[in-house]
C-alpha atoms as a PDB file:
ATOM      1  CA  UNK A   1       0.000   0.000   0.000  1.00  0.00           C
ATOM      2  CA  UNK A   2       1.248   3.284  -1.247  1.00  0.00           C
ATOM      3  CA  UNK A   3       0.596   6.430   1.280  1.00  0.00           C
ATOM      4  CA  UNK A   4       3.866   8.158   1.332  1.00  0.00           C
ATOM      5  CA  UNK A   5       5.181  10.547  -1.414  1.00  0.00           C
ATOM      6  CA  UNK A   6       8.395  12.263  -2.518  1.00  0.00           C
ATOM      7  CA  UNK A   7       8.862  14.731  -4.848  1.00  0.00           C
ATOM      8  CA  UNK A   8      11.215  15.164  -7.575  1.00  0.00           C
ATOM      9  CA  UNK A   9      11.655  17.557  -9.757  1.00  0.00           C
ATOM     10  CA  UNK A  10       8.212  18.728  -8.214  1.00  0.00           C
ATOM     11  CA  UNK A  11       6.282  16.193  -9.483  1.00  0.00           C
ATOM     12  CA  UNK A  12       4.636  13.656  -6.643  1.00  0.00           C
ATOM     13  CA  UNK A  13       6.547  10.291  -6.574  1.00  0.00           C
ATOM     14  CA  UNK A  14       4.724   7.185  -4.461  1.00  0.00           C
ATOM     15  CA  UNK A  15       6.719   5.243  -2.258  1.00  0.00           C
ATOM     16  CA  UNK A  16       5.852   2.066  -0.039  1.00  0.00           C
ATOM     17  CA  UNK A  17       8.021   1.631   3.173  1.00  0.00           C
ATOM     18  CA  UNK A  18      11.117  -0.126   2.413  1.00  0.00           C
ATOM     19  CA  UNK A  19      12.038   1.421  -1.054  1.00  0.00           C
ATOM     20  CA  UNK A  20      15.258   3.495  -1.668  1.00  0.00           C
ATOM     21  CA  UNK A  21      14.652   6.881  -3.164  1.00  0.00           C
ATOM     22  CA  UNK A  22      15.925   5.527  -6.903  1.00  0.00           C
ATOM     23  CA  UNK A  23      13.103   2.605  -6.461  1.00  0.00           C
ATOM     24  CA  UNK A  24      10.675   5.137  -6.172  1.00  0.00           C
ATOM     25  CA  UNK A  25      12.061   7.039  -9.348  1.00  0.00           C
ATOM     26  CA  UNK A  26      12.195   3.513 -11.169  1.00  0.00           C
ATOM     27  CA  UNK A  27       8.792   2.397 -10.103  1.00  0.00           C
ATOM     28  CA  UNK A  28       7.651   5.729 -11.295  1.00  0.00           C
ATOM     29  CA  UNK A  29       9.208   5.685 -14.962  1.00  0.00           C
ATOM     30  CA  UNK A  30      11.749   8.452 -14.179  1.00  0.00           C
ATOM     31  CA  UNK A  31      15.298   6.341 -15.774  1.00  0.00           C
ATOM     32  CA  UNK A  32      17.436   9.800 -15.897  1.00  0.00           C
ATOM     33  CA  UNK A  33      19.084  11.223 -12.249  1.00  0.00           C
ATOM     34  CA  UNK A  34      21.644  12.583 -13.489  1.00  0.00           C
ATOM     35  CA  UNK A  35      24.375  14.038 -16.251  1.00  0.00           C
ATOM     36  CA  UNK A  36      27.848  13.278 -16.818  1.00  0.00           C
ATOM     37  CA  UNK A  37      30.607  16.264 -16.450  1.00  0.00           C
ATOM     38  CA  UNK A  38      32.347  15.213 -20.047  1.00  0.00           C
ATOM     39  CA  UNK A  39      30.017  15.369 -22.388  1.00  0.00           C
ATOM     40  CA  UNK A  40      26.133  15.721 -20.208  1.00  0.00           C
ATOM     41  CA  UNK A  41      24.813  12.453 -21.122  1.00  0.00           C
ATOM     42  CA  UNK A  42      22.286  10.922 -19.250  1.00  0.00           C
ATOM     43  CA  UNK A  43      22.403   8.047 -16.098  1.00  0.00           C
ATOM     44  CA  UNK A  44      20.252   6.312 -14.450  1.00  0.00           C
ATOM     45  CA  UNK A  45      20.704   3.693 -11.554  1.00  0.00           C
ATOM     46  CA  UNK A  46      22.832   0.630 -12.511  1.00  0.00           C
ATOM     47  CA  UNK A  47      23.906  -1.879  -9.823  1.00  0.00           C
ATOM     48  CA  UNK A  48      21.396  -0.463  -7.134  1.00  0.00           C
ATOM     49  CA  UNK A  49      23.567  -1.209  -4.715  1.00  0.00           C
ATOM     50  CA  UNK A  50      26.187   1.768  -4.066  1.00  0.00           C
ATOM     51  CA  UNK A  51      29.485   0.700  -6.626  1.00  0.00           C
ATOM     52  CA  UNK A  52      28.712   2.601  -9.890  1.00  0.00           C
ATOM     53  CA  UNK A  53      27.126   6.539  -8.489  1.00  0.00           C
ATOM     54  CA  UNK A  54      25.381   6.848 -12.065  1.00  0.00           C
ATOM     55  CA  UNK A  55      22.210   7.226  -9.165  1.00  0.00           C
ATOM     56  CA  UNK A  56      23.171  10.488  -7.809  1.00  0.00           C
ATOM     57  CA  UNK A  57      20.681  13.133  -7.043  1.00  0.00           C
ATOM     58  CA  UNK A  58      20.126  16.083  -5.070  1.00  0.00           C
ATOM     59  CA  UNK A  59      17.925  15.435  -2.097  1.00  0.00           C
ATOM     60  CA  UNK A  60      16.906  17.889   0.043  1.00  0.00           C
ATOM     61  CA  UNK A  61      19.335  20.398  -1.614  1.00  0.00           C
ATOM     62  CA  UNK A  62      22.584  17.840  -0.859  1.00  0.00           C
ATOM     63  CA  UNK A  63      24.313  16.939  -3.920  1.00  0.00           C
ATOM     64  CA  UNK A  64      25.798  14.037  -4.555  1.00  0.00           C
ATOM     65  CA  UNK A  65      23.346  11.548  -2.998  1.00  0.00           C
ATOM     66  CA  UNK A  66      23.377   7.738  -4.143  1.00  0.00           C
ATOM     67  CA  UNK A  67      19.614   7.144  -4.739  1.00  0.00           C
ATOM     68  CA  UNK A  68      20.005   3.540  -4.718  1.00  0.00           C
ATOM     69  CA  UNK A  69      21.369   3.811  -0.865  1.00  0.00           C
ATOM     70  CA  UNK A  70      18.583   6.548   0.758  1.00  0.00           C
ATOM     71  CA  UNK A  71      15.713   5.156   1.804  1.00  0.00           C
ATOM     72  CA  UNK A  72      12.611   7.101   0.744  1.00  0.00           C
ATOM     73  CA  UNK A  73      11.443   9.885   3.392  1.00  0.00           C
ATOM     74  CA  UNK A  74       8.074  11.603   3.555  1.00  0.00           C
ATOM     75  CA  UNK A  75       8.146  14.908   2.038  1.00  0.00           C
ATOM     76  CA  UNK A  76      11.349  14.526   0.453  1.00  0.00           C
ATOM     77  CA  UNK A  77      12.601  17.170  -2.115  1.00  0.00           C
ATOM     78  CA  UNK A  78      14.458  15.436  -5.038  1.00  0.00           C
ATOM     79  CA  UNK A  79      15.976  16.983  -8.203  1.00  0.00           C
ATOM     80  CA  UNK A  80      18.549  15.801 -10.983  1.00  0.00           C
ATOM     81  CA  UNK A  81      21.790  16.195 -10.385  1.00  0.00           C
ATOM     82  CA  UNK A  82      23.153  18.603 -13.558  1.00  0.00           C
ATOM     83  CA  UNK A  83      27.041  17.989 -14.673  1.00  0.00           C
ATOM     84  CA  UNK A  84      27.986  21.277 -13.304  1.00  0.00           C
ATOM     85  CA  UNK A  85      27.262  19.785  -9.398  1.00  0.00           C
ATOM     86  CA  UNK A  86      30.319  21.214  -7.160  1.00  0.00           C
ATOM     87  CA  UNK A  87      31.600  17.953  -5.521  1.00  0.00           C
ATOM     88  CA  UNK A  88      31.614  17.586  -2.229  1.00  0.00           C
ATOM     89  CA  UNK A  89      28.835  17.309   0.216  1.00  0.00           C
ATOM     90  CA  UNK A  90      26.836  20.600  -0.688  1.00  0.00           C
END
């Protein structure tokens, strides 16, 4: 049963208890999180389990978040994660 959301890119994402933030995305037909510095192509989530980062988002303004290793919150504000991202923890 579905009574939680997230939002990303301000569009209402369902979630059930349990599912990482990148789930969520999955479940919800969004495949792109993010773009590469050389040359902005798209990435999506990969292993799902926290080796490859091609998951990383913005969530709740923090860059650089693996969405395959956050669990989804309540309320959560989610956003793509452009190529020109400063690294580090935002």
């Amino acid at each position: 049963m579905t009574d939680s959301f997230l939002y990303f890119e301000g569009k209402k994402i369902p979630f059930t208890q349990g599912m990482s933030v990148a789930a969520a995305l999955l479940r919800a037909g969004e495949v792109v999180f993010r773009e590469t510095q050389v040359g902005k192509k798209p990435r999506g989530p990969f292993c799902m389990m926290g080796a490859c980062f091609d998951c990383l988002l913005v969530i709740d303004g923090r860059p650089n978040r693996q969405g395959c290793m956050t669990p989804a919150q309540k309320g959560m504000k989610v956003s793509r994660q452009s190529s020109e991202t400063l690294l580090g923890d935002g």
